[in-house]
Protein backbone atom coordinates (compact mmCIF):
# COMPACT_ATOMS: atom_id res chain seq x y z
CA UNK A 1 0.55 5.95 23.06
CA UNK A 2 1.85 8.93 20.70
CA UNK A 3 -0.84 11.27 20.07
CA UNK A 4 -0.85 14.56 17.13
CA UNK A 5 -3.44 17.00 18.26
CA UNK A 6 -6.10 14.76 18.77
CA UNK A 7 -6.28 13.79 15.26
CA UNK A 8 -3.65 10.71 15.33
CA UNK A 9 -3.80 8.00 18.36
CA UNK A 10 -0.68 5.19 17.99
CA UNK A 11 -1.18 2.44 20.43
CA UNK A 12 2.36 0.34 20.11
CA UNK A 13 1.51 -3.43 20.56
CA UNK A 14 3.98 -4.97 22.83
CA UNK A 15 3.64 -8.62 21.44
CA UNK A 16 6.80 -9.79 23.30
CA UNK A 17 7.24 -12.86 25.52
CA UNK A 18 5.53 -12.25 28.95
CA UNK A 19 6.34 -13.32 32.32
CA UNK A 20 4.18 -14.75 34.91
CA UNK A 21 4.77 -15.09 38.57
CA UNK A 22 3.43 -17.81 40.74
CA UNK A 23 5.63 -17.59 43.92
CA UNK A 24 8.84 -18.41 43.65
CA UNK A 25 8.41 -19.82 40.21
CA UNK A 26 8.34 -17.67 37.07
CA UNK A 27 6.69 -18.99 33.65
CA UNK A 28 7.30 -17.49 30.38
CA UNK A 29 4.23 -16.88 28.03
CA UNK A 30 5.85 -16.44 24.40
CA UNK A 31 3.80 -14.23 21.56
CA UNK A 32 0.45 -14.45 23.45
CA UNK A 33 -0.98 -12.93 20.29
CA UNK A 34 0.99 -14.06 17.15
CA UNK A 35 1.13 -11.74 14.05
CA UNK A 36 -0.76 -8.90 15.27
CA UNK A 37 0.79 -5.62 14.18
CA UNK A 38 2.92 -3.30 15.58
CA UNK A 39 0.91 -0.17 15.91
CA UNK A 40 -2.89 0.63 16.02
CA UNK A 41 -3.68 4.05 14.58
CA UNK A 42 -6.85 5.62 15.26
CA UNK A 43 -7.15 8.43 13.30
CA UNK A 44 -9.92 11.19 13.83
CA UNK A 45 -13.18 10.31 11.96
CA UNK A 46 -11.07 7.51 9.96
CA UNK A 47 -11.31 4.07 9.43
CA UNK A 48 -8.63 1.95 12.13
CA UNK A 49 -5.43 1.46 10.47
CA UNK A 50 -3.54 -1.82 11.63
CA UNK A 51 -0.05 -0.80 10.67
CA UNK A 52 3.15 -3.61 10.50
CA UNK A 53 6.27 -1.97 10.72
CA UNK A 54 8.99 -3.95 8.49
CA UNK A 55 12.77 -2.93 7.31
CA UNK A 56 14.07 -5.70 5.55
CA UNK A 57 12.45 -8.80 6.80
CA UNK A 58 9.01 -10.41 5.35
CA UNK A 59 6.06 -10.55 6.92
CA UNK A 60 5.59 -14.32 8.76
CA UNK A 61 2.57 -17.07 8.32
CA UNK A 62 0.81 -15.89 11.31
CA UNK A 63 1.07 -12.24 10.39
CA UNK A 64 -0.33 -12.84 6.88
CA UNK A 65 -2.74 -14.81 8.66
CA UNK A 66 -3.83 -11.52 10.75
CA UNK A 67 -3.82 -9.30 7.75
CA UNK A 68 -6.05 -11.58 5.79
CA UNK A 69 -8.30 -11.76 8.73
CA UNK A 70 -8.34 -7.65 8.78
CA UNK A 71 -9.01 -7.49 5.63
CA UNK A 72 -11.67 -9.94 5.57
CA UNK A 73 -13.35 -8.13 7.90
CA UNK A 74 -12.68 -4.68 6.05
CA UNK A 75 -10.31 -3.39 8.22
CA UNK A 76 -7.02 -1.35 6.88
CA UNK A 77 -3.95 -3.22 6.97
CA UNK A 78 -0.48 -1.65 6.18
CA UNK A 79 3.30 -2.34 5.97
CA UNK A 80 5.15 0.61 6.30
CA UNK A 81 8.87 0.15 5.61
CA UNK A 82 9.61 3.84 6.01
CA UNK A 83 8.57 6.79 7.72
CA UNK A 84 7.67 7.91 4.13
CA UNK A 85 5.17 5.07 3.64
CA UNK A 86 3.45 6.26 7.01
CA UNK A 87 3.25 9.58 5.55
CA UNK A 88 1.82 8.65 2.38
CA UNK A 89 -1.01 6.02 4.08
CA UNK A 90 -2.06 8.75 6.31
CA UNK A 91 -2.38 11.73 3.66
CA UNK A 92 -3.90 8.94 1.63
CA UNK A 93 -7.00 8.46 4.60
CA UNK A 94 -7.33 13.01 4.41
CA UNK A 95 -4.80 13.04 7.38
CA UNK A 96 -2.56 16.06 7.34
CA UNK A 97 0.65 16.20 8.98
């Protein structure tokens, strides 16, 4: 968790395979939550921001899946591709960095 002040909370979302130990044997869980995002910002007095961090690649089925299910429910769904596009969402929402 990164927090600003008390103004900015970002909870990273480790979506990566886990591993579960029974005794001597080990089982891999892959994606136990496919397409969530990468960060959840709570911002001070703001709406929740769901926020998928992307460089080059496109978003996949199940994370247009989540997104659509976000927004359905009126939740804020981003894709920042830059540390600029993070800057602009939040300044967008009254934040200032």
């Amino acid at each position: 968790m990164i927090r600003n002040k008390g103004l900015l909370n970002f909870f990273e979302v480790y979506n990566g395979p886990r591993i579960i130990s029974t005794g001597l044997n080990k089982q891999f869980i892959k994606n136990p939550t496919p397409g969530i995002s990468d960060l959840i910002v709570l911002p001070k007095d703001k709406p929740v921001i769901f926020a998928e961090l992307k460089t080059k690649t496109n978003q996949s089925d199940d994370q247009k899946n989540f997104q659509k299910m976000c927004e359905d429910m009126k939740h804020n769904y981003v894709i920042w591709r830059s540390i600029d596009d993070a800057i602009v969402c939040l300044e967008e929402i009254g934040m200032r960095l």
